[in-house]
PDB file of N, CA and C in Angstrom:
ATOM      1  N   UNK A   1      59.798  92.615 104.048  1.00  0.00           N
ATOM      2  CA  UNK A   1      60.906  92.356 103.132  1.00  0.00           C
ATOM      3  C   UNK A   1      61.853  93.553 103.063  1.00  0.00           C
ATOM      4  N   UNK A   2      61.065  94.700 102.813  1.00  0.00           N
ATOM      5  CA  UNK A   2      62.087  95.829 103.233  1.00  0.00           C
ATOM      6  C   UNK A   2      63.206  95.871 104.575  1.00  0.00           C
ATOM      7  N   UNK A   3      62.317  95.578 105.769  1.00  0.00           N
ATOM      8  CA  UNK A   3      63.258  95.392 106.613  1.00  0.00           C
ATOM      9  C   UNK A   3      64.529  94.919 106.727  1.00  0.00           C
ATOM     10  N   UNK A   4      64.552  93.667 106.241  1.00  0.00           N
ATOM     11  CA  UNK A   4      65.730  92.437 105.839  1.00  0.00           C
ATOM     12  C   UNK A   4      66.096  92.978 104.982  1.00  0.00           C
ATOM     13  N   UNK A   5      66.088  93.792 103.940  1.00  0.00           N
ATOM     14  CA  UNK A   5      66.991  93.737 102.775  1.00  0.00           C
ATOM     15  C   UNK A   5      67.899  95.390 102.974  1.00  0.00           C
ATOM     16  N   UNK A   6      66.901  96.305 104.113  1.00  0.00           N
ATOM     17  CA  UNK A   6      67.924  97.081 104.742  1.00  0.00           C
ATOM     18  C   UNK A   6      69.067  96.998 105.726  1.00  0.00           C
ATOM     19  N   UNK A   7      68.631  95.528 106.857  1.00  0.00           N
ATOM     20  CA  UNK A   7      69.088  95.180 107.226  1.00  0.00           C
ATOM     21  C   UNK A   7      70.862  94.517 106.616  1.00  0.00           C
ATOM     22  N   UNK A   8      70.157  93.857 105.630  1.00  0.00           N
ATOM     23  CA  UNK A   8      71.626  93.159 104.879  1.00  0.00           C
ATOM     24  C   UNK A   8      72.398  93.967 104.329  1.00  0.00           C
ATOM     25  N   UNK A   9      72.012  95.193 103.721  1.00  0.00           N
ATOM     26  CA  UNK A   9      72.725  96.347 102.897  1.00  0.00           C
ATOM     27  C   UNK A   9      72.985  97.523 104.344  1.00  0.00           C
ATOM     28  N   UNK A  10      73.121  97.046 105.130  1.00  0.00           N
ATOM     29  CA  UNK A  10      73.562  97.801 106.749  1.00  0.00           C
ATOM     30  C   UNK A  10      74.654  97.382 106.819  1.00  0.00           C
ATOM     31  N   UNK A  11      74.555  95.924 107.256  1.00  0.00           N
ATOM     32  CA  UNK A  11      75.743  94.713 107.492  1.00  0.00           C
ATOM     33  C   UNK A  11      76.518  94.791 106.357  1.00  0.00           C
ATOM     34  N   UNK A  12      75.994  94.390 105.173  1.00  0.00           N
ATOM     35  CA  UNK A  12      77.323  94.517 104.096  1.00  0.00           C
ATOM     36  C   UNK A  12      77.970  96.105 104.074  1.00  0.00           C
ATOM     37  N   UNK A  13      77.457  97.143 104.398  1.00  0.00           N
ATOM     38  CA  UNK A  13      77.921  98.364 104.356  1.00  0.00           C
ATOM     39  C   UNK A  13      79.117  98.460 106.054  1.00  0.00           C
ATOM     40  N   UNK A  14      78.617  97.348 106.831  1.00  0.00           N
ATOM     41  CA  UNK A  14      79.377  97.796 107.630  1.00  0.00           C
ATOM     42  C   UNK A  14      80.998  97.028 107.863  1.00  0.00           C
ATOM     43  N   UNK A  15      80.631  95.474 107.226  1.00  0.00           N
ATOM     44  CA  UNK A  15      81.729  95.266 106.560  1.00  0.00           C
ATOM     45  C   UNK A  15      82.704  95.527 105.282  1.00  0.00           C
ATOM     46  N   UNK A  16      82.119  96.401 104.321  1.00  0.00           N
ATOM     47  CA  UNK A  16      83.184  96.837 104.060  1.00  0.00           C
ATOM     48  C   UNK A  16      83.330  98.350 104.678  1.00  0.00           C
ATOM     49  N   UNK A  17      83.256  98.925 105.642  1.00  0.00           N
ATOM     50  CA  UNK A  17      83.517  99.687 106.550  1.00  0.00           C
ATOM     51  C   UNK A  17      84.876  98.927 107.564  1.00  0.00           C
ATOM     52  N   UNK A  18      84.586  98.303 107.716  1.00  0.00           N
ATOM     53  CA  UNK A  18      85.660  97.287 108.776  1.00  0.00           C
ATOM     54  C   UNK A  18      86.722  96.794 107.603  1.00  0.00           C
ATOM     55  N   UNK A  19      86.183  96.627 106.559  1.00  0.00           N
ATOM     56  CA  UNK A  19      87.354  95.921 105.734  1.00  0.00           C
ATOM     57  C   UNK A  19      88.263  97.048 105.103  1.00  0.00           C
ATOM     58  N   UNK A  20      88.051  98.346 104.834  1.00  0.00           N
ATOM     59  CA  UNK A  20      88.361  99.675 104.916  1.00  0.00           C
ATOM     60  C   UNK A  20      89.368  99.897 105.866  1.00  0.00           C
ATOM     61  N   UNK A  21      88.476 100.008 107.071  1.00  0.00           N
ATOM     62  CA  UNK A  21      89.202 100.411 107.715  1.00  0.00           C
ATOM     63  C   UNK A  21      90.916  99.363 108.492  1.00  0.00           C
ATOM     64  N   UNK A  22      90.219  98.149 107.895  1.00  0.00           N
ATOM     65  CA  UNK A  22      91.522  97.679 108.959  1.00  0.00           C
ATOM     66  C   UNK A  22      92.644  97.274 107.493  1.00  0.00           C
ATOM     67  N   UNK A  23      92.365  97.578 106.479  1.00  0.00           N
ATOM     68  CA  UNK A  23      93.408  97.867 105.485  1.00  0.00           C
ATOM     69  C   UNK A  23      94.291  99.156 105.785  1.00  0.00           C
ATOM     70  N   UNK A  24      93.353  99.957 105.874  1.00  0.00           N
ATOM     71  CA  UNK A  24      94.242 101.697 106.121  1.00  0.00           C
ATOM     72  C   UNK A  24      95.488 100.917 107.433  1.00  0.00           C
ATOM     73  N   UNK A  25      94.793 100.700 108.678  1.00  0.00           N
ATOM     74  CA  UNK A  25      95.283 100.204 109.685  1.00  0.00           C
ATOM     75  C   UNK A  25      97.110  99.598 109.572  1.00  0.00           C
ATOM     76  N   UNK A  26      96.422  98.535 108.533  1.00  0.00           N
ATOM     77  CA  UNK A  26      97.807  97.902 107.946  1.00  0.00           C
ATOM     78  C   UNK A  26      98.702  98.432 107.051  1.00  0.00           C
ATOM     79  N   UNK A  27      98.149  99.340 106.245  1.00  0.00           N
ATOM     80  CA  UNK A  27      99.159 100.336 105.870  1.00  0.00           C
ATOM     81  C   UNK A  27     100.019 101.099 106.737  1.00  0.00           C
ATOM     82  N   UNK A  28      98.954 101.381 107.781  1.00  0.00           N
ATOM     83  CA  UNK A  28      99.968 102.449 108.407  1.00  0.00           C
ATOM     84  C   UNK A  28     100.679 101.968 109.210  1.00  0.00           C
ATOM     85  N   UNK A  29     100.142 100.464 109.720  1.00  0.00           N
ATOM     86  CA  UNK A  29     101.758  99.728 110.992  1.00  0.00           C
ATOM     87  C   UNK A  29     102.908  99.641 110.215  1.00  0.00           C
ATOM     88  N   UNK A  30     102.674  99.024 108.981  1.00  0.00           N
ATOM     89  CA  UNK A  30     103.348  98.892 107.475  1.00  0.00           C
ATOM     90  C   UNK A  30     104.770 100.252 107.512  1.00  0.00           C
ATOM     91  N   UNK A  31     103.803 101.356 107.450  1.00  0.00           N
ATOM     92  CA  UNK A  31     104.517 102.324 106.986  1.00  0.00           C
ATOM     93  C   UNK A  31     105.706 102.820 108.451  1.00  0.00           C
ATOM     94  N   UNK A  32     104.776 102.755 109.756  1.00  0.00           N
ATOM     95  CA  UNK A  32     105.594 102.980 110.650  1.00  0.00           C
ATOM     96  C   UNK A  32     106.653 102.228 111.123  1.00  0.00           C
ATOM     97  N   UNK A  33     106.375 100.692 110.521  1.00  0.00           N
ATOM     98  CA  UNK A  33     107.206  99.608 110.931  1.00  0.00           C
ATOM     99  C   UNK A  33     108.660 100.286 110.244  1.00  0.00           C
ATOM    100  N   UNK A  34     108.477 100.445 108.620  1.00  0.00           N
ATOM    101  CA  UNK A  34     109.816 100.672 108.045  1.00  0.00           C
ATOM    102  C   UNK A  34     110.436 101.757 108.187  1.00  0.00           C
ATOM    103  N   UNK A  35     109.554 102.703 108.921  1.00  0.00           N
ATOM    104  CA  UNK A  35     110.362 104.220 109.545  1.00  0.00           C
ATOM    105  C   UNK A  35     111.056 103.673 110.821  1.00  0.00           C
ATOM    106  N   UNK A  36     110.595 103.130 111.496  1.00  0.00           N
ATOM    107  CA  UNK A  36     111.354 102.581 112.342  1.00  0.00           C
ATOM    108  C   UNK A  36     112.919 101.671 112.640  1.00  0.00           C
ATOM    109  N   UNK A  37     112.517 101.047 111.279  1.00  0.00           N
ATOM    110  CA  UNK A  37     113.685 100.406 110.882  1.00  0.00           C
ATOM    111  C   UNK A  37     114.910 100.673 110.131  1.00  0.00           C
ATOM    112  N   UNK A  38     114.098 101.735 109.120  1.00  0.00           N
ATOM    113  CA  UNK A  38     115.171 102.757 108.907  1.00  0.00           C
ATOM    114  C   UNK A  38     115.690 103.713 109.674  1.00  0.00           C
ATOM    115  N   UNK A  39     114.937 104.000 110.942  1.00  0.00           N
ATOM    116  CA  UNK A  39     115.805 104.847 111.863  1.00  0.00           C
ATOM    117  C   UNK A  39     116.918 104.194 112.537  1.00  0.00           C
ATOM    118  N   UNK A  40     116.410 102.535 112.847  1.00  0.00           N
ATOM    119  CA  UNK A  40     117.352 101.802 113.532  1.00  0.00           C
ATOM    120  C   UNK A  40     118.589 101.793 112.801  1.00  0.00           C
ATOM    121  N   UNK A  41     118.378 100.828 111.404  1.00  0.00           N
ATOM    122  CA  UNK A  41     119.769 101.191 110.590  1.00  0.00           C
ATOM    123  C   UNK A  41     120.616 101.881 110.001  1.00  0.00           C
ATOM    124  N   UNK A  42     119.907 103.505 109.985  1.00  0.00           N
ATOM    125  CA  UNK A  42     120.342 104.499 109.777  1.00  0.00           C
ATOM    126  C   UNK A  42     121.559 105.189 111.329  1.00  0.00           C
ATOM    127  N   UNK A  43     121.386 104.674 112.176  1.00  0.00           N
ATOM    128  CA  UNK A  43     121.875 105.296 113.390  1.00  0.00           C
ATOM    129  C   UNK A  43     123.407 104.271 113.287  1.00  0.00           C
ATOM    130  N   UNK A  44     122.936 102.856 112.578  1.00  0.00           N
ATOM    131  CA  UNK A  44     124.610 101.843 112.871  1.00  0.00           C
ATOM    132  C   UNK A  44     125.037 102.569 111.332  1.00  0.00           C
ATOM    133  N   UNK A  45     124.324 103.239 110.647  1.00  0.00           N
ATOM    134  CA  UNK A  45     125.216 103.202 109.309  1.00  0.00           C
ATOM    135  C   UNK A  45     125.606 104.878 109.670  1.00  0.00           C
ATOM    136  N   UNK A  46     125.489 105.067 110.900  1.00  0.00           N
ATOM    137  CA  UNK A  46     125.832 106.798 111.423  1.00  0.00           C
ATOM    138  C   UNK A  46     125.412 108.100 110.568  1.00  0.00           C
ATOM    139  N   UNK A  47     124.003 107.743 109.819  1.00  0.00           N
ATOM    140  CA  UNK A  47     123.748 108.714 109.340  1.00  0.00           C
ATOM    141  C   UNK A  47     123.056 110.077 110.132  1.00  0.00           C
ATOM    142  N   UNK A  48     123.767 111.503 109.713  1.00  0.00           N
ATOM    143  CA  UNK A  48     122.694 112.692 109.905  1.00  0.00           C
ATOM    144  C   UNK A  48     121.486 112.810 109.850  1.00  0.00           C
ATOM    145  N   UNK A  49     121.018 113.719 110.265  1.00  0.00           N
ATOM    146  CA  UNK A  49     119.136 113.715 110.091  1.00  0.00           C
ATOM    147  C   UNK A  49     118.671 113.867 108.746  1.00  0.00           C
ATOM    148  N   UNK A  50     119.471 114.325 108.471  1.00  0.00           N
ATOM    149  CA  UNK A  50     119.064 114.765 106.359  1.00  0.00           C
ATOM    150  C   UNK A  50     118.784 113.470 105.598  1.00  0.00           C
ATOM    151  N   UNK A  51     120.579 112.655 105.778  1.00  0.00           N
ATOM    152  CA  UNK A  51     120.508 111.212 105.416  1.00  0.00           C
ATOM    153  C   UNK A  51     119.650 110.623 106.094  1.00  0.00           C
ATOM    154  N   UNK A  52     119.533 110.790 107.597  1.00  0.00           N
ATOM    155  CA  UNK A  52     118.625 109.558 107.684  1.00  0.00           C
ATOM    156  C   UNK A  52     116.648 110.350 107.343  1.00  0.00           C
ATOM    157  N   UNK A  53     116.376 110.804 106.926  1.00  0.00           N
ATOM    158  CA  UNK A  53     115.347 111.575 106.008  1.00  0.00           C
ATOM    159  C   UNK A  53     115.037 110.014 105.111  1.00  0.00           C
ATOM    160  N   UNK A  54     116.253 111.032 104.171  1.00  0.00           N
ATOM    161  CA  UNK A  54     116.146 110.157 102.872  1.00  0.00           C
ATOM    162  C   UNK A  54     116.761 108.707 103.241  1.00  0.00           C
ATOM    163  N   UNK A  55     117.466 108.262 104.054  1.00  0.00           N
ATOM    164  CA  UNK A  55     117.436 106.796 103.891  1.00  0.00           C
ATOM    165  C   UNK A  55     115.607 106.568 104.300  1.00  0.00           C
ATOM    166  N   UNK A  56     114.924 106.723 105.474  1.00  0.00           N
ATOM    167  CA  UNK A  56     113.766 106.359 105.387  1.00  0.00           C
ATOM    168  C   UNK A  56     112.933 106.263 104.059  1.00  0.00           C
ATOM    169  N   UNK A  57     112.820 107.371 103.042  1.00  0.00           N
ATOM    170  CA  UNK A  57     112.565 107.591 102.351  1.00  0.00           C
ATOM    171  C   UNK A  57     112.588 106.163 101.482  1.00  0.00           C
ATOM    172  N   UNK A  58     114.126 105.936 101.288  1.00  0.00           N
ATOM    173  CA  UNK A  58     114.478 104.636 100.269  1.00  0.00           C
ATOM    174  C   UNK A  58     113.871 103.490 100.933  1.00  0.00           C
ATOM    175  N   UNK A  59     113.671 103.273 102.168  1.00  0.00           N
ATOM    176  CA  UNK A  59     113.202 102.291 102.826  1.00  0.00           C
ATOM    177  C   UNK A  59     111.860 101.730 102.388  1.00  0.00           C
ATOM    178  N   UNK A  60     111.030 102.476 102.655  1.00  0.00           N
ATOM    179  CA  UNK A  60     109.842 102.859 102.654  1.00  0.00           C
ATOM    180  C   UNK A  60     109.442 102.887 101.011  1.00  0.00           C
ATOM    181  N   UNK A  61     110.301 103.469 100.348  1.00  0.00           N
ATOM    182  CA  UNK A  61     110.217 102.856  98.353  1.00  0.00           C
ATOM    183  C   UNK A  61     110.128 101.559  98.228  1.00  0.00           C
ATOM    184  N   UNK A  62     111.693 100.779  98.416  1.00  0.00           N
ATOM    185  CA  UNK A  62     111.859  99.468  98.529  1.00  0.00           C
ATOM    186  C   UNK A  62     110.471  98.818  98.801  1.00  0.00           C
ATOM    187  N   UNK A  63     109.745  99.541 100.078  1.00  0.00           N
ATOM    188  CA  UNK A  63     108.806  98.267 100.386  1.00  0.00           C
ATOM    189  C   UNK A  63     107.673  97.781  99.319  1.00  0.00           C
ATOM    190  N   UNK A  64     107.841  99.311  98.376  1.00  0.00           N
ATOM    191  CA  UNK A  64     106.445  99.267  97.093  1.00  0.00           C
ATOM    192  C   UNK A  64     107.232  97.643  95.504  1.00  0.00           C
ATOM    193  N   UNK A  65     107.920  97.544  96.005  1.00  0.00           N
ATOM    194  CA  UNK A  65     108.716  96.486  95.564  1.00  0.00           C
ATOM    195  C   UNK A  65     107.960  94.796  95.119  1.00  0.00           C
ATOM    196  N   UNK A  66     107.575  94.593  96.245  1.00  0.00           N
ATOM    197  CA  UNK A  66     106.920  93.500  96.581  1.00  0.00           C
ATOM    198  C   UNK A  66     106.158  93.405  97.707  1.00  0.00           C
ATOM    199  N   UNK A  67     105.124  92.461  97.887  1.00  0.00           N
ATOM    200  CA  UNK A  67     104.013  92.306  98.869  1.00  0.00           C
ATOM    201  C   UNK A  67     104.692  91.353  99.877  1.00  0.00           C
ATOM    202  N   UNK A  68     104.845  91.720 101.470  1.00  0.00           N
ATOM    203  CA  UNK A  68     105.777  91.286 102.498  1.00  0.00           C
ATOM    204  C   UNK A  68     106.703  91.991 102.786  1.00  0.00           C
ATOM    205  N   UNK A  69     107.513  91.548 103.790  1.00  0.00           N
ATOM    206  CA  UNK A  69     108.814  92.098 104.628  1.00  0.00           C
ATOM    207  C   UNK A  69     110.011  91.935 103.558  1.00  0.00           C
ATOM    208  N   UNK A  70     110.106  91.065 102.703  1.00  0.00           N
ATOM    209  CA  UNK A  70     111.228  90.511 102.400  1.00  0.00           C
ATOM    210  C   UNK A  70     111.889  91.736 101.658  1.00  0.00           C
ATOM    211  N   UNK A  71     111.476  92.653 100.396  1.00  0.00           N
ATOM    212  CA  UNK A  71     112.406  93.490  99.706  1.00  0.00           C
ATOM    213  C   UNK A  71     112.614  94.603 100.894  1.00  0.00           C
ATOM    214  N   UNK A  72     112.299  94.659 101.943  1.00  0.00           N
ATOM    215  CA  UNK A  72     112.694  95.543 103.224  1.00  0.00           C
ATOM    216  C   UNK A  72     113.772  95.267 103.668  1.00  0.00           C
ATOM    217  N   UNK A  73     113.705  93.901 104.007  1.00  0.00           N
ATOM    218  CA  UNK A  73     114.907  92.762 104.667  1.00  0.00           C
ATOM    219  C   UNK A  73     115.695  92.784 103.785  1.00  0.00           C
ATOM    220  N   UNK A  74     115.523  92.590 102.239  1.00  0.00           N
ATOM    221  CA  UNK A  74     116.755  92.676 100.965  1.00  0.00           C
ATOM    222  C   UNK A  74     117.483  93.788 101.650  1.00  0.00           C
ATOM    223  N   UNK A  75     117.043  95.139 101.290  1.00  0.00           N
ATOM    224  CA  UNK A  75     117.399  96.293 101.623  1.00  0.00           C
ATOM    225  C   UNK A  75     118.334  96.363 102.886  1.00  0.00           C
ATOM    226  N   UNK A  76     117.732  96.224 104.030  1.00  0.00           N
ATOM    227  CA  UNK A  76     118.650  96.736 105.074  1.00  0.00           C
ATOM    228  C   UNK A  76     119.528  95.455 105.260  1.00  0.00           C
ATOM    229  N   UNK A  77     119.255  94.596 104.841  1.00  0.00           N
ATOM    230  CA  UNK A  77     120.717  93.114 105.048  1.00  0.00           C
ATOM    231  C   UNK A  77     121.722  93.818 104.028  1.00  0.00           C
ATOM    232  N   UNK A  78     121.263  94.567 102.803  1.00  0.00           N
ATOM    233  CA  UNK A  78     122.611  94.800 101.885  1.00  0.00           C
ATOM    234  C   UNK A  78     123.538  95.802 102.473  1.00  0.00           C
ATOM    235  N   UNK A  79     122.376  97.099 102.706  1.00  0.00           N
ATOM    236  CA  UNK A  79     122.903  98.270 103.568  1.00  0.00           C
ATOM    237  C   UNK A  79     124.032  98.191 104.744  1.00  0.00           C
ATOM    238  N   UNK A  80     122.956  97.186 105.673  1.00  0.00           N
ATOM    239  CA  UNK A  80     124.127  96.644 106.810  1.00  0.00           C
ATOM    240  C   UNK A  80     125.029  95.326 106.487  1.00  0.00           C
ATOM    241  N   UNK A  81     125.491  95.055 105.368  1.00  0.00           N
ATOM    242  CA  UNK A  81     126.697  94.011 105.125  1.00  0.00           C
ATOM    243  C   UNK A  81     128.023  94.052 105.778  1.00  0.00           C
ATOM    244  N   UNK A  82     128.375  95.219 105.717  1.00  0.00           N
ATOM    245  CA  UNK A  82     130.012  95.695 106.212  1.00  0.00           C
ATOM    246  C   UNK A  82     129.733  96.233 108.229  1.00  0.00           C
ATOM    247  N   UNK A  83     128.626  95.887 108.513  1.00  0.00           N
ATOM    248  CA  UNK A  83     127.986  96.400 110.165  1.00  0.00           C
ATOM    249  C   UNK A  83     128.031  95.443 110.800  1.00  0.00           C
ATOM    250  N   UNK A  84     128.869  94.023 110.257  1.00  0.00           N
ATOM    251  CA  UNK A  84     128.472  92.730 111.023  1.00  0.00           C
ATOM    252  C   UNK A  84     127.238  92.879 111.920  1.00  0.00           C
ATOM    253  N   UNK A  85     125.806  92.376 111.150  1.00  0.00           N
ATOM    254  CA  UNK A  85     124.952  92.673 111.494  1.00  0.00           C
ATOM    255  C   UNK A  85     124.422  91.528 110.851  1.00  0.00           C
ATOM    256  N   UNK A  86     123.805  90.646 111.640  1.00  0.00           N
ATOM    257  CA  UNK A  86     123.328  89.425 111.195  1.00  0.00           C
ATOM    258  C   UNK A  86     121.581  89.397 110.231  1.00  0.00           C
ATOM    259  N   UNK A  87     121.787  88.368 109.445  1.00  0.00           N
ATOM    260  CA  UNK A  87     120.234  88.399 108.957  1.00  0.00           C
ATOM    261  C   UNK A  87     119.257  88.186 110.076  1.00  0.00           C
ATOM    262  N   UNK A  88     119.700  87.479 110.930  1.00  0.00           N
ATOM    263  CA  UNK A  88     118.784  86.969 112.272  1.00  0.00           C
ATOM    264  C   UNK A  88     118.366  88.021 112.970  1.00  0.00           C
ATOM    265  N   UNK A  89     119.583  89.071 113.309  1.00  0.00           N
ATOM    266  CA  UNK A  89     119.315  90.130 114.184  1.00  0.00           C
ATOM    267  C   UNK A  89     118.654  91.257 113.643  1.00  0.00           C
ATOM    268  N   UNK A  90     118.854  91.576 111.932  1.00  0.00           N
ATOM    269  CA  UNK A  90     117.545  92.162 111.144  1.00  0.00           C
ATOM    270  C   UNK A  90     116.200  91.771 111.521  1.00  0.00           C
ATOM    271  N   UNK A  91     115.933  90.036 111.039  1.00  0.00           N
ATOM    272  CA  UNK A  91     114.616  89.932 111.698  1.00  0.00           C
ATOM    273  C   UNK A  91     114.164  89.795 112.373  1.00  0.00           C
ATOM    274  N   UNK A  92     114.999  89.728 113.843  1.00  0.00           N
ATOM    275  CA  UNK A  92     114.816  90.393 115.381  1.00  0.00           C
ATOM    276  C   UNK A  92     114.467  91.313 115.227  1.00  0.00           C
ATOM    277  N   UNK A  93     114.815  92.527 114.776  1.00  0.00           N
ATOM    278  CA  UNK A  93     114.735  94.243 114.957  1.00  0.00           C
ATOM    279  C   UNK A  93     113.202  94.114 114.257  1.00  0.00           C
ATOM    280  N   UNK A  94     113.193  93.899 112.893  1.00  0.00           N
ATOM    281  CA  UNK A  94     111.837  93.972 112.021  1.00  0.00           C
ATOM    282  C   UNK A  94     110.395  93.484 112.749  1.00  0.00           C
ATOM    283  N   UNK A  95     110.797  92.250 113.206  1.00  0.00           N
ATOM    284  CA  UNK A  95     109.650  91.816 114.382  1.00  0.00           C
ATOM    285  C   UNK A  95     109.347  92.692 115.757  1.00  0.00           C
ATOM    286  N   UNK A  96     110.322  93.254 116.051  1.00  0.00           N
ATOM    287  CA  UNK A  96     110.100  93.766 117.633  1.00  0.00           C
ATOM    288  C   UNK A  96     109.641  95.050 117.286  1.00  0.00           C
ATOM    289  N   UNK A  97     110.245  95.773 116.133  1.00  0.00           N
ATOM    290  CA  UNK A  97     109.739  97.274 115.467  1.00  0.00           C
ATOM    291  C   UNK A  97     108.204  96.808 114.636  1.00  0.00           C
ATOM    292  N   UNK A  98     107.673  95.349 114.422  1.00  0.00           N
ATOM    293  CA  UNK A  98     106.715  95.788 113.682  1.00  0.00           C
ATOM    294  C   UNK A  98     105.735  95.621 114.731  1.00  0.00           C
ATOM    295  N   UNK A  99     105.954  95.404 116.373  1.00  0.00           N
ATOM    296  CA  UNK A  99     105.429  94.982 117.647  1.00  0.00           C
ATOM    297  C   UNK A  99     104.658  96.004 117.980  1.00  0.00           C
ATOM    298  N   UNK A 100     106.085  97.153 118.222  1.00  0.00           N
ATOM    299  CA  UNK A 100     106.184  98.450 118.490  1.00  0.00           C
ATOM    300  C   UNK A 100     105.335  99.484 117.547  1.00  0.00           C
ATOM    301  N   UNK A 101     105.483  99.375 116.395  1.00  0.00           N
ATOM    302  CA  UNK A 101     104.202 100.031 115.257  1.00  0.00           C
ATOM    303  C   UNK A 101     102.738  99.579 115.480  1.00  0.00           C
ATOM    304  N   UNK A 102     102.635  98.317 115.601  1.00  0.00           N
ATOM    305  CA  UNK A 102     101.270  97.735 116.146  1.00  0.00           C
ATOM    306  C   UNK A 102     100.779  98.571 117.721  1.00  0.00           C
ATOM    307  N   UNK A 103     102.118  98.299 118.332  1.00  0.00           N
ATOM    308  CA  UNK A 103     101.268  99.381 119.553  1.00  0.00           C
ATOM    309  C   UNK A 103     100.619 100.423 119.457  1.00  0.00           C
ATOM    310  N   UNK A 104     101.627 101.179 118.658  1.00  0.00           N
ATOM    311  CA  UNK A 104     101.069 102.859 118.069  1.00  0.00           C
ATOM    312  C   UNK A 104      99.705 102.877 117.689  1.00  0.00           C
ATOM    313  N   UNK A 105      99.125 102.053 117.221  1.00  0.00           N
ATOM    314  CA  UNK A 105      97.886 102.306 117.100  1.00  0.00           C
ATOM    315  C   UNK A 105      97.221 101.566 118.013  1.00  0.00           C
ATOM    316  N   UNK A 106      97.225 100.743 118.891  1.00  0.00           N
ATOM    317  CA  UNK A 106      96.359 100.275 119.856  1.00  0.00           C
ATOM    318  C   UNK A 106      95.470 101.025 120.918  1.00  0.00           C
TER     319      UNK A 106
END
């Protein structure tokens, strides 16, 4: 009986080990996705390295907003309004940058 009940407290220890770890995981594609995206829209809104700092910065706030892409997408659709810059081609960029963050850790 010992056996089995170390056994199960192995397995449950090793899933939440896995469930740990692939949260961190998603934080961090998370976090690299919107550095990314703020670098992208920071370069059409011609910001310096300082600004584009702190635009990442605001980016990356925004996202503590709500759970999903969307107060990200709020954000850089308002930012880029006057960039004729389509909502479509935002969530082109957001998808292919959150591709590209997923690689980073592969």
């Amino acid at each position: 009986m010992e056996k089995k009940l170390n056994t199960f407290e192995d397995r449950k220890k090793s899933f939440e080990n896995k469930f740990a770890h692939d949260e961190e995981l998603k934080f961090k594609v998370e976090a690299r996705k919107n550095k990314y995206i703020a670098q992208w829209a920071s370069q059409i809104l011609g910001y310096n390295s300082d600004q584009e700092k702190d635009y990442i910065q605001s980016v990356i706030k925004a996202d503590f907003q709500e759970a999903g892409d969307e107060d990200v997408f709020r954000k850089i659709n308002a930012d880029l309004k006057n960039h004729n810059i389509s909502e479509e081609d935002i969530r082109k960029k957001m998808n292919e940058l959150n591709e590209k963050a997923i690689s980073d850790f592969s």
